[in-house]
C-alpha atoms as a PDB file:
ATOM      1  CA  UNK A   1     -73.763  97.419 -38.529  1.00  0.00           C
ATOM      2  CA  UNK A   2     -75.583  98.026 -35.116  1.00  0.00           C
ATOM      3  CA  UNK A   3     -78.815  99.528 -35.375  1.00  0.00           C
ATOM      4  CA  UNK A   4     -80.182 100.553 -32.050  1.00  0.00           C
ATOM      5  CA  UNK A   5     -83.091 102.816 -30.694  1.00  0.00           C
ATOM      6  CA  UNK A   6     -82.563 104.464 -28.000  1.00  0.00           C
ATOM      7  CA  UNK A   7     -84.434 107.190 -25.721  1.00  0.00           C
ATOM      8  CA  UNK A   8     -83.125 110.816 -24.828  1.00  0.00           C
ATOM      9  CA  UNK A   9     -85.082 113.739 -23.093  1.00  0.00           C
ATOM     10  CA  UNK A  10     -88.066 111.866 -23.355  1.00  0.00           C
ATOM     11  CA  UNK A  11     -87.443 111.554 -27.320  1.00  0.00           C
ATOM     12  CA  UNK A  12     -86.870 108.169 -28.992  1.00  0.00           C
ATOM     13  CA  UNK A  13     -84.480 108.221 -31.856  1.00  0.00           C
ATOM     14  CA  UNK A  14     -82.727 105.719 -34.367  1.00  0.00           C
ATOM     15  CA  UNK A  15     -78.672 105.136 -34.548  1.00  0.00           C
ATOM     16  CA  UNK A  16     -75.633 103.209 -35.489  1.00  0.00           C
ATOM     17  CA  UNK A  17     -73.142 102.209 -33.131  1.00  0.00           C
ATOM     18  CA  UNK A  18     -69.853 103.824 -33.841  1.00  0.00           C
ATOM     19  CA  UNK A  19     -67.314 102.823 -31.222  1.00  0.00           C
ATOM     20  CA  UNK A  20     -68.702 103.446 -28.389  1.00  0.00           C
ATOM     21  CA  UNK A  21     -70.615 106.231 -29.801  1.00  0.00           C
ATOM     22  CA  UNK A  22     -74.394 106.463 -31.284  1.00  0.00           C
ATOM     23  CA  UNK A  23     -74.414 107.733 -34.619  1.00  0.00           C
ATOM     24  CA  UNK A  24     -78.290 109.196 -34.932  1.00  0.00           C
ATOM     25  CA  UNK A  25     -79.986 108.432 -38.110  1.00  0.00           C
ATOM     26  CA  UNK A  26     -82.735 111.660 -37.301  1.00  0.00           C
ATOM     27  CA  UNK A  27     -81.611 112.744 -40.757  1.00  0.00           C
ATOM     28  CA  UNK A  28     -83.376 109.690 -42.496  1.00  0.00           C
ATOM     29  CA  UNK A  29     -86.401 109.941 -40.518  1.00  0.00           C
ATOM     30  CA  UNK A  30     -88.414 111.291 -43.995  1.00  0.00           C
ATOM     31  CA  UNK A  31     -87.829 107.844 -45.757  1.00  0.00           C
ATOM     32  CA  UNK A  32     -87.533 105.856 -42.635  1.00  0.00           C
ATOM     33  CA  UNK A  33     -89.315 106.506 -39.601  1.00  0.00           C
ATOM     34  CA  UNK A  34     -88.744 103.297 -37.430  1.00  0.00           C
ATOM     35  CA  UNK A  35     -86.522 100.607 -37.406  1.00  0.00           C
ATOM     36  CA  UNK A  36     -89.275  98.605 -39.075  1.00  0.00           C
ATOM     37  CA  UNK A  37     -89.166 100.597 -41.795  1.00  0.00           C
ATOM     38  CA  UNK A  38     -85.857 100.232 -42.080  1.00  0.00           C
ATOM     39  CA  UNK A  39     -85.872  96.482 -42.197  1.00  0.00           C
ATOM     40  CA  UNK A  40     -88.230  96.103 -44.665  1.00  0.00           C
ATOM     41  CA  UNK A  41     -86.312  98.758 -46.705  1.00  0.00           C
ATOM     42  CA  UNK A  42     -83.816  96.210 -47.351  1.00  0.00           C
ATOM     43  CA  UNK A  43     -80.635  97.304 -49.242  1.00  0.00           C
ATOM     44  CA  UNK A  44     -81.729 100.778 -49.985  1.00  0.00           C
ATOM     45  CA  UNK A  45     -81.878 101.270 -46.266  1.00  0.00           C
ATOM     46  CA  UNK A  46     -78.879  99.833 -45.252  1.00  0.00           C
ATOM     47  CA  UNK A  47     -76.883 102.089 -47.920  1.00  0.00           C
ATOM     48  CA  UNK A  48     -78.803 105.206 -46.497  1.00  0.00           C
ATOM     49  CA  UNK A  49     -77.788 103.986 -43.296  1.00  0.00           C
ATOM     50  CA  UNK A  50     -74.212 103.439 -44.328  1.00  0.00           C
ATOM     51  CA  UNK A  51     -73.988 106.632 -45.675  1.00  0.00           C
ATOM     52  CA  UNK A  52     -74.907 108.571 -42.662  1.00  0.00           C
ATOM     53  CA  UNK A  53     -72.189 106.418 -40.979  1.00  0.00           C
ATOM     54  CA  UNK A  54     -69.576 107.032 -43.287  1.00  0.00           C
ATOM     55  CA  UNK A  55     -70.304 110.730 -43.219  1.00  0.00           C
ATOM     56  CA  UNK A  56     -68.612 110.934 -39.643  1.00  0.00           C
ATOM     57  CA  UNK A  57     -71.484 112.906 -37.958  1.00  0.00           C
ATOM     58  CA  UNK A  58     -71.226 113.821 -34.175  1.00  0.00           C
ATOM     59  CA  UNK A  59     -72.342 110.745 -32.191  1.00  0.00           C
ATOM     60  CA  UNK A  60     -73.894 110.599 -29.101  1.00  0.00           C
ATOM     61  CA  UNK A  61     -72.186 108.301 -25.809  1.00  0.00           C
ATOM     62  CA  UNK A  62     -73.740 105.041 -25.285  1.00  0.00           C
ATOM     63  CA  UNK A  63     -73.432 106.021 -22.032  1.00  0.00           C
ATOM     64  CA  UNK A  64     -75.656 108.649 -21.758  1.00  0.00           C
ATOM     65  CA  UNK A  65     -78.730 107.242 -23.048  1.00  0.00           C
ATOM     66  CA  UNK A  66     -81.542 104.768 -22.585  1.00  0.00           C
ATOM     67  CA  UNK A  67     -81.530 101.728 -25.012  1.00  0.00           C
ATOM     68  CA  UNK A  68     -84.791 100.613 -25.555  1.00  0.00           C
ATOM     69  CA  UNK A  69     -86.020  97.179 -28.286  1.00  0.00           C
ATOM     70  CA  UNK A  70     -84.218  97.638 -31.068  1.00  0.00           C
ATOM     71  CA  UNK A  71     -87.311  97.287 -33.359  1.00  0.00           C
ATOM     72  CA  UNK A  72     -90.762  98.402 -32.623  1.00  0.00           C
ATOM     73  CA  UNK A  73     -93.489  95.462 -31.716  1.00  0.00           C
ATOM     74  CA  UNK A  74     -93.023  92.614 -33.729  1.00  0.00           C
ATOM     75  CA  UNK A  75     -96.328  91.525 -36.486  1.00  0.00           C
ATOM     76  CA  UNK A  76     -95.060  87.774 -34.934  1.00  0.00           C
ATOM     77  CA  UNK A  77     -92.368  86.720 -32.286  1.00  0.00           C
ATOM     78  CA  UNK A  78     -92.094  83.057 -32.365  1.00  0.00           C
ATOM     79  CA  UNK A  79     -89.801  80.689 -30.546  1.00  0.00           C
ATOM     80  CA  UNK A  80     -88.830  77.060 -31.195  1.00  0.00           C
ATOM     81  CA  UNK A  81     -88.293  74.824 -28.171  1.00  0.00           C
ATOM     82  CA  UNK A  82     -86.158  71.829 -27.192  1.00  0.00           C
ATOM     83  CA  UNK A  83     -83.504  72.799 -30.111  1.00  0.00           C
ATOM     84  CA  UNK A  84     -80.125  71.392 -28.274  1.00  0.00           C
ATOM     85  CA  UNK A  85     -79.914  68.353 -27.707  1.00  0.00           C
ATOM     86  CA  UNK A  86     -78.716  68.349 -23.562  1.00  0.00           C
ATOM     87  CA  UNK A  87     -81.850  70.819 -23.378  1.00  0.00           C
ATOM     88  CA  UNK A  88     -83.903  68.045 -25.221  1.00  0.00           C
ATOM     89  CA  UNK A  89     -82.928  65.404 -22.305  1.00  0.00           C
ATOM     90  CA  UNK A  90     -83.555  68.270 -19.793  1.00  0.00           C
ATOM     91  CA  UNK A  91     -87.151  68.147 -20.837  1.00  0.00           C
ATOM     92  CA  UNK A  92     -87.369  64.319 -21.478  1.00  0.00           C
ATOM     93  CA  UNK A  93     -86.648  64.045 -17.271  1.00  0.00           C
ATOM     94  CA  UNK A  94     -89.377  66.756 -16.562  1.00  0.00           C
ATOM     95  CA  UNK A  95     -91.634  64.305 -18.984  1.00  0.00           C
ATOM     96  CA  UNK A  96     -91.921  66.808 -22.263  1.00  0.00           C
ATOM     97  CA  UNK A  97     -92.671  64.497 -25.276  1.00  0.00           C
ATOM     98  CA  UNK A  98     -90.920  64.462 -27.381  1.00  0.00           C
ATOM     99  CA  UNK A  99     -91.799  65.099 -31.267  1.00  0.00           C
ATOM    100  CA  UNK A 100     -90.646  64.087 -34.981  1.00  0.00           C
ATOM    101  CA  UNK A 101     -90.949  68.065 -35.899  1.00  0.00           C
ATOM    102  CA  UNK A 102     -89.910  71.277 -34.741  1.00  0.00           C
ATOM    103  CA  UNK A 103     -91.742  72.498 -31.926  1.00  0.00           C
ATOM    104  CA  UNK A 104     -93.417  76.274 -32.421  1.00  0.00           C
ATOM    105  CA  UNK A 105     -94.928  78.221 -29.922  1.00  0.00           C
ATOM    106  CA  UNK A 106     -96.088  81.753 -29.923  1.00  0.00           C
ATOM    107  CA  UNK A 107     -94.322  84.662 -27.854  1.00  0.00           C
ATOM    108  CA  UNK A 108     -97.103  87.309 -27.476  1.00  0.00           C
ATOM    109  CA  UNK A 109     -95.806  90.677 -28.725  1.00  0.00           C
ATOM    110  CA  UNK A 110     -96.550  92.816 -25.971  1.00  0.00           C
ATOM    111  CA  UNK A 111     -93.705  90.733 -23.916  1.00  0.00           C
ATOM    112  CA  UNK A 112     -90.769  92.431 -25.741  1.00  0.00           C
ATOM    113  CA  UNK A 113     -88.701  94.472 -23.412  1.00  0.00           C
ATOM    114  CA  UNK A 114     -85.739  96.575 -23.757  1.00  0.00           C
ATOM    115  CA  UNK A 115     -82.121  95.268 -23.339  1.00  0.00           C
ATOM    116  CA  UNK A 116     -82.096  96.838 -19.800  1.00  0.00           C
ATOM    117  CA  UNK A 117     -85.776  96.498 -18.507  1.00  0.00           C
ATOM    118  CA  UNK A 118     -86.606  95.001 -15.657  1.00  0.00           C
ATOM    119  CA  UNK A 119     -88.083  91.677 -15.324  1.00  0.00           C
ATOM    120  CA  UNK A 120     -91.296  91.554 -13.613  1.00  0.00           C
ATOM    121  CA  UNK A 121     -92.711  88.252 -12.081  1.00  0.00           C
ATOM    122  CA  UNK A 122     -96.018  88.844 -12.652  1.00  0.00           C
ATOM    123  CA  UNK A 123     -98.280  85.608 -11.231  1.00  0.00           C
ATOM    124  CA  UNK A 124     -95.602  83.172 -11.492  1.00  0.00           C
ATOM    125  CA  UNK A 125     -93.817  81.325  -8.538  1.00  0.00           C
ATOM    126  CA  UNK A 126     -91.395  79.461 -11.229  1.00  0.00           C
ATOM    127  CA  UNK A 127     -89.665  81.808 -13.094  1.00  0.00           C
ATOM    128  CA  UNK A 128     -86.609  80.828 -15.476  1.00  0.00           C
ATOM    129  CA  UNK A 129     -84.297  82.278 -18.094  1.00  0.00           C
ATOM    130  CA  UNK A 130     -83.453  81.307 -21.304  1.00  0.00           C
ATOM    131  CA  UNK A 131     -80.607  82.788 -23.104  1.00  0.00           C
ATOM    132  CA  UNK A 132     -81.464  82.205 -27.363  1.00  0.00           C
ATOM    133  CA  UNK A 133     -80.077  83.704 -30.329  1.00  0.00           C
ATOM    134  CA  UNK A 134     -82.820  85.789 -32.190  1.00  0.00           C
ATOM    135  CA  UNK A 135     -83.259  86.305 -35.922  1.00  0.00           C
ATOM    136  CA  UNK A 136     -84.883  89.459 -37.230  1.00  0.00           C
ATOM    137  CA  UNK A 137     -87.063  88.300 -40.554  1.00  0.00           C
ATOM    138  CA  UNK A 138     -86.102  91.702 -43.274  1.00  0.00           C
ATOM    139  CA  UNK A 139     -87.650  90.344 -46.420  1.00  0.00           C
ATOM    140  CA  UNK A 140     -91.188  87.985 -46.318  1.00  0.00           C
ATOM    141  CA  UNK A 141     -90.572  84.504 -46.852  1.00  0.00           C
ATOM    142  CA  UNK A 142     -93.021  82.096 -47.792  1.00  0.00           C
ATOM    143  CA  UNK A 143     -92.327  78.520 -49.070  1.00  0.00           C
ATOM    144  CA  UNK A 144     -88.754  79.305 -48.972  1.00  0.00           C
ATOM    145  CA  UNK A 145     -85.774  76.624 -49.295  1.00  0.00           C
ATOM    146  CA  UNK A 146     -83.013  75.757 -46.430  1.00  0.00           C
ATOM    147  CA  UNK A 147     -80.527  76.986 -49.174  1.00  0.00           C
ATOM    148  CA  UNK A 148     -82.391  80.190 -49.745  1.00  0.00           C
ATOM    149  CA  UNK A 149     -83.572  81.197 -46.219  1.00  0.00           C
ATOM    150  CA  UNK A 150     -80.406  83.309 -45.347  1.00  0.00           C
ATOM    151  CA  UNK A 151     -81.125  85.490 -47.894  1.00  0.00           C
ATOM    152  CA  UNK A 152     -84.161  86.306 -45.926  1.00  0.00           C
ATOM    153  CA  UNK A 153     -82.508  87.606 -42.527  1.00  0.00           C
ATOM    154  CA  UNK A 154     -81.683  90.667 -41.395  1.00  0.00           C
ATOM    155  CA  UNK A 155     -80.180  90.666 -38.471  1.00  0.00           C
ATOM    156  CA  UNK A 156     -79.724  88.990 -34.869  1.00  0.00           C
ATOM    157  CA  UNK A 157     -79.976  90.293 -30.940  1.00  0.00           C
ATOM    158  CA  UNK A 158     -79.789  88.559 -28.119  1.00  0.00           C
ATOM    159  CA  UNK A 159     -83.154  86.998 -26.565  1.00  0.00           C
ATOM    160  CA  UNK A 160     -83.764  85.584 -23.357  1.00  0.00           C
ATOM    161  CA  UNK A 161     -86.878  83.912 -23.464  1.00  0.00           C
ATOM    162  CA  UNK A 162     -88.100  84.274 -19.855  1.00  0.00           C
ATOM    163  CA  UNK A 163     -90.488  81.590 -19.136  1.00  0.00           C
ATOM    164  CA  UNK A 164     -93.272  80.825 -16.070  1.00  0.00           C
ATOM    165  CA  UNK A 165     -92.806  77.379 -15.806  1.00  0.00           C
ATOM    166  CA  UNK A 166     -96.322  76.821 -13.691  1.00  0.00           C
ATOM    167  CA  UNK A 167     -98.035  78.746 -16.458  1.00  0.00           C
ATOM    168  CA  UNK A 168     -96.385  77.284 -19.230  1.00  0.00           C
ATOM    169  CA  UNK A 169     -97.669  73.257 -18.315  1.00  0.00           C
ATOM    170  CA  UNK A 170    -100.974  74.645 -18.520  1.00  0.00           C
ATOM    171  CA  UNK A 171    -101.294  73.714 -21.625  1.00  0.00           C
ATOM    172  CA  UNK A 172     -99.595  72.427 -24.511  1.00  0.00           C
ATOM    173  CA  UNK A 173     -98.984  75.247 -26.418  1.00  0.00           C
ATOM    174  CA  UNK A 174     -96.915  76.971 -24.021  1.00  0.00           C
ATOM    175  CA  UNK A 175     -98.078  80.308 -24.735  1.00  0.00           C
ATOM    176  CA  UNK A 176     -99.312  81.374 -21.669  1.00  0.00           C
ATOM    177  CA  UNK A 177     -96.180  80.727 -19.924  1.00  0.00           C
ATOM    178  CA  UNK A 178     -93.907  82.441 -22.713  1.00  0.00           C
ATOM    179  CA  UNK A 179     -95.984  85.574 -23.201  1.00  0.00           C
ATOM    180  CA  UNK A 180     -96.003  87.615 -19.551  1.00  0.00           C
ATOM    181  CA  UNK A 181     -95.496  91.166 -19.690  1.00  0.00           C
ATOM    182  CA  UNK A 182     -91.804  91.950 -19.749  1.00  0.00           C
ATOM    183  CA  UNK A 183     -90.557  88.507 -20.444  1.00  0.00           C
ATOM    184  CA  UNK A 184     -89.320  88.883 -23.896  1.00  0.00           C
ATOM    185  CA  UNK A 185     -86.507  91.359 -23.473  1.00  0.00           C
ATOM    186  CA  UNK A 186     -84.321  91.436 -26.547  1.00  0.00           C
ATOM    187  CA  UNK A 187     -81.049  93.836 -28.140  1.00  0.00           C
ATOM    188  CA  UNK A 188     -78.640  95.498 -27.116  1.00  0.00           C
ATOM    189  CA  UNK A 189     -79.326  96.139 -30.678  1.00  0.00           C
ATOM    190  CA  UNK A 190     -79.615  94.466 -34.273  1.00  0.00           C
ATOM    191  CA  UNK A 191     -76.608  93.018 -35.483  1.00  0.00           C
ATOM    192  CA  UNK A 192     -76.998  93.132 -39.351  1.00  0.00           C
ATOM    193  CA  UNK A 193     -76.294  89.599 -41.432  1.00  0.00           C
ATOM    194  CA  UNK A 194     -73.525  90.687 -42.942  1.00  0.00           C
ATOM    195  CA  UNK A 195     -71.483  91.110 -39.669  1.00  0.00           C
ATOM    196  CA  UNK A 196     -71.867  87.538 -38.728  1.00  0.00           C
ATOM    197  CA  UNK A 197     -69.989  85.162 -40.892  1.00  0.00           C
ATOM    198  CA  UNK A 198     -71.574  82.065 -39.520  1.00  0.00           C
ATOM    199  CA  UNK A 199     -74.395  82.490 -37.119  1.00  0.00           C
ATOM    200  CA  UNK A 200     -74.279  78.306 -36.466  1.00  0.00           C
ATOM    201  CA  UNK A 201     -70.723  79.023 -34.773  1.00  0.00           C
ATOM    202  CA  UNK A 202     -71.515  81.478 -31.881  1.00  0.00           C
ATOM    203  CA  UNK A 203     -70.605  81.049 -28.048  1.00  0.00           C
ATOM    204  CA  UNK A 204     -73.749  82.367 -26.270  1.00  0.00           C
ATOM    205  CA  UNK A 205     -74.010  81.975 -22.310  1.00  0.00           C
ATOM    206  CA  UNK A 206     -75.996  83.310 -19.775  1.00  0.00           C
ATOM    207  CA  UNK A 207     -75.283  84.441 -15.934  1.00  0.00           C
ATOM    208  CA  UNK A 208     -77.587  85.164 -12.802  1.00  0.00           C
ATOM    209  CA  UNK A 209     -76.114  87.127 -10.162  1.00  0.00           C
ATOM    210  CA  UNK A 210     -72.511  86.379 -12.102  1.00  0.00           C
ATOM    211  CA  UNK A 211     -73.079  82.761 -11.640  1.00  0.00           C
ATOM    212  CA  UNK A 212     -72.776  80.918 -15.226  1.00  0.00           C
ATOM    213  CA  UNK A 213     -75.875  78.797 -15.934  1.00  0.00           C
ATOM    214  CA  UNK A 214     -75.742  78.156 -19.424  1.00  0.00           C
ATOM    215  CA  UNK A 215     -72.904  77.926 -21.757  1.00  0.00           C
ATOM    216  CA  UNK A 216     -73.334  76.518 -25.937  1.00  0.00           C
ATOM    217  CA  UNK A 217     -72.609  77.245 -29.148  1.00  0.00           C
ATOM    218  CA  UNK A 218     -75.531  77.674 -31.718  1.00  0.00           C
ATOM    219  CA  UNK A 219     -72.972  75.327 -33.796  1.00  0.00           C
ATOM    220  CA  UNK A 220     -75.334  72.862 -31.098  1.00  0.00           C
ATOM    221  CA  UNK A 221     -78.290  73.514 -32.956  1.00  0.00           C
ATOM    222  CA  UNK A 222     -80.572  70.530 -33.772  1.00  0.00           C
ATOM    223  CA  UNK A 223     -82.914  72.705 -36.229  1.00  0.00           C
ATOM    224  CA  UNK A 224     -80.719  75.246 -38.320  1.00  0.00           C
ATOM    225  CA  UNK A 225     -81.562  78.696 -38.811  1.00  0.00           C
ATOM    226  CA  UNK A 226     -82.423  77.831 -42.455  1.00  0.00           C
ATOM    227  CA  UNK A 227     -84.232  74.538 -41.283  1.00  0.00           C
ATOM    228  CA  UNK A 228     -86.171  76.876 -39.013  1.00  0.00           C
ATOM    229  CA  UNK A 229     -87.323  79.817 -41.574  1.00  0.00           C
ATOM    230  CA  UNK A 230     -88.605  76.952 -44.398  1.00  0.00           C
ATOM    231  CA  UNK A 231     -90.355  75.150 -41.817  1.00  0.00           C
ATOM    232  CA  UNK A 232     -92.081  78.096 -40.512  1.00  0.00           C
ATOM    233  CA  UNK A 233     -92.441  79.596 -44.231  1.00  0.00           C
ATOM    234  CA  UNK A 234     -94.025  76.109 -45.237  1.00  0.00           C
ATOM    235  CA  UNK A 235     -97.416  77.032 -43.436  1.00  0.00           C
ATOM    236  CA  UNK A 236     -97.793  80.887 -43.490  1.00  0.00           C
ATOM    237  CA  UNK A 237     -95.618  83.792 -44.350  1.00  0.00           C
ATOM    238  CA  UNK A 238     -93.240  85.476 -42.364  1.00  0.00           C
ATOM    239  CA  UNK A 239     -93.171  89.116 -42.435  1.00  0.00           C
ATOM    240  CA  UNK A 240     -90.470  92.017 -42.230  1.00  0.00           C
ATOM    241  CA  UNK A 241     -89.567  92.769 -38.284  1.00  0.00           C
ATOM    242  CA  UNK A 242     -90.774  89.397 -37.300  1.00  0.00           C
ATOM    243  CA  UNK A 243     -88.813  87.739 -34.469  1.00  0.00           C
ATOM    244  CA  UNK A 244     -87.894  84.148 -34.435  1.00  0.00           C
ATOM    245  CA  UNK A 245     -86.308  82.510 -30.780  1.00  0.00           C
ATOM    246  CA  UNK A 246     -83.761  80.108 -32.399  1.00  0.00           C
ATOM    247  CA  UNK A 247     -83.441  77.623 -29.207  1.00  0.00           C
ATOM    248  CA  UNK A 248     -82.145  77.609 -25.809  1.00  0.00           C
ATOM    249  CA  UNK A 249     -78.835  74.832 -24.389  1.00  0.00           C
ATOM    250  CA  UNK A 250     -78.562  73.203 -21.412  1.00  0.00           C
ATOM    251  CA  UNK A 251     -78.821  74.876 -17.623  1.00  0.00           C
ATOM    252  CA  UNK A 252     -82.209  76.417 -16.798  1.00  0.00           C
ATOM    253  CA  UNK A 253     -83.674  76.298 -14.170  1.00  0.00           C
ATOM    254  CA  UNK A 254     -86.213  73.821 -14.455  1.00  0.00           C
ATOM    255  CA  UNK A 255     -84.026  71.541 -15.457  1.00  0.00           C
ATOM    256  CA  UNK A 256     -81.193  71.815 -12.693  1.00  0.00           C
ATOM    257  CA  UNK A 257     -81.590  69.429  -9.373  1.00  0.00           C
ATOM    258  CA  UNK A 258     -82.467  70.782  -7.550  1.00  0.00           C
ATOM    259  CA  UNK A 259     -84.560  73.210  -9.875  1.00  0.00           C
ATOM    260  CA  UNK A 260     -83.899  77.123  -9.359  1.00  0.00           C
ATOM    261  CA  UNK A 261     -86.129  79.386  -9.956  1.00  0.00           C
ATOM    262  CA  UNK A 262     -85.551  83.082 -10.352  1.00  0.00           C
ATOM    263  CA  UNK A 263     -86.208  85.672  -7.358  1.00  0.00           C
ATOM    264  CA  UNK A 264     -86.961  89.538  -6.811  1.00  0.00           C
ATOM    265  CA  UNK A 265     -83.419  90.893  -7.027  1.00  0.00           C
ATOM    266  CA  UNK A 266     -81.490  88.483  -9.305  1.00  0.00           C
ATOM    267  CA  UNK A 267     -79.889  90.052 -12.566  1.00  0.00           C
ATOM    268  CA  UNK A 268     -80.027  87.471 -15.291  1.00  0.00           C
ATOM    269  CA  UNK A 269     -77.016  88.707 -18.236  1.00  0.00           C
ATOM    270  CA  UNK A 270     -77.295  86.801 -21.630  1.00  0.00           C
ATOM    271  CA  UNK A 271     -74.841  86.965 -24.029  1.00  0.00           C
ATOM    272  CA  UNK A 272     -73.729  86.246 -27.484  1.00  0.00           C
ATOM    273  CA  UNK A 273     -70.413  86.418 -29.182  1.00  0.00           C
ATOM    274  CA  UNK A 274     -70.012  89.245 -32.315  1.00  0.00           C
ATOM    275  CA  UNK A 275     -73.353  90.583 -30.992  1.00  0.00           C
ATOM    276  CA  UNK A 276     -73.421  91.699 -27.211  1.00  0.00           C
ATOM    277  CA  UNK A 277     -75.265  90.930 -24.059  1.00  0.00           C
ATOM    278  CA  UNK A 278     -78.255  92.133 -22.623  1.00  0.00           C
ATOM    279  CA  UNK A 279     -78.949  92.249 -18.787  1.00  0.00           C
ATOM    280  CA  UNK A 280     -82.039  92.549 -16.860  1.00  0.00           C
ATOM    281  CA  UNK A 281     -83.119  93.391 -12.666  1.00  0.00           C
ATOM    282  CA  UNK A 282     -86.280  90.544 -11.370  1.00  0.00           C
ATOM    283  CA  UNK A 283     -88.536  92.707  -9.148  1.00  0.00           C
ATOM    284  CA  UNK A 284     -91.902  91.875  -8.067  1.00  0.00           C
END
């Protein structure tokens, strides 16, 4: 399924996708409120949710209304870096170290976006894209297996990890430079586990101004999904609703010669195959 949020006269309001229709789950609202609540209802949910679907209520066009995040802040939105291996040798010319484990860094929360905000600047002059698969966490995981850790998703959007290059060399964490305002913008909407038969075989590819930058297949993957959610799960717990950045390929901006940096104006379109694309405006 697609689970979605999306505003309407001023109103936000839960649905399935349908088509090209929105199903609206305002009839569930008693036992779940938010799409959080519906993630960390786990099956129960879903069936609620399937139910509603199957009952063939009057939908609402896509069309005609405002998709907003998918799921309401985040408790954590984390994001693994140099996870491809032509992005790896990217960073190795712009003289990233390299490490023997998985690099984390923190997204702050208050970046997420909707899948057709704009993308605001902010302070930095070296803006970038970063088109990444993202995994929504729908049942706590701590000390979890590789083997076991699928068990623990719920579903996947598209993510572009929009990153100020200037700010992000600050410092080693990378935070700063990952966590502006409006540079987390994530959806169209959550694509539900079961949908995806193998989330390590999907195109995903990302365009500015309908040029193609960046073009992989999460089959490219250096740190698995699984590897990801036990590493992660080996130090602290993750949490219903949490967000987890799988990795970006090849083709930012940074990394191109010469570099490219994104503009006022530009529309940056990521997308991912079985789950959709989300495209965002740069303005000042």
């Amino acid at each position: 399924m697609k689970l979605l949020r999306y505003e309407q006269a001023g109103a936000i309001h839960l649905g399935v996708l349908k088509e090209d229709k929105i199903i609206p789950l305002d009839g569930l609202a008693g036992d779940y409120p938010s799409m959080l609540s519906i993630v960390s209802g786990g099956d129960a949910a879903l069936a609620a949710v399937r139910k509603v679907l199957e009952a063939g209520a009057n939908g609402v066009a896509l069309s005609a209304v405002q998709l907003i995040t998918p799921i309401e802040r985040p408790g954590k939105y984390l994001a693994i870096g140099m996870n491809y291996g032509k992005h790896l040798e990217e960073s190795d010319k712009l003289g990233v170290a390299r490490s023997a484990y998985q690099i984390w860094f923190n997204k702050q929360t208050t970046c997420v976006s909707g899948p057709y905000d704009d993308i605001v600047t902010g302070n930095t002059q070296q803006l970038d894209y970063e088109v990444e698969l993202g995994m929504v966490i729908g049942k706590a995981a701590k000390n979890v297996s590789a083997a076991d850790a699928r068990k623990h998703i719920f579903g996947y959007v598209v993510a572009n990890d929009v990153s100020a290059r200037d700010y992000q060399f600050h410092a080693q964490t990378m935070m700063m430079g990952k966590s502006f305002d409006t540079h987390g913008p994530i959806g169209p909407w959550i694509v539900t586990d079961d949908e995806i038969a193998d989330p390590q075989a999907l195109d995903l590819r990302c365009f500015v101004n309908g040029e193609e930058r960046q073009s992989s297949n999460t089959a490219l993957m250096l740190n698995k999904l699984w590897d990801q959610i036990a590493y992660l799960s080996s130090a602290f717990t993750l949490e219903p609703g949490d967000l987890i950045a799988t990795g970006t390929p090849e083709g930012v901006g940074i990394g191109r010669d010469p570099k490219v940096f994104l503009q006022p104006g530009d529309v940056v379109r990521c997308e991912i195959e079985g789950i959709g694309a989300i495209e965002n405006t740069v303005v000042a």
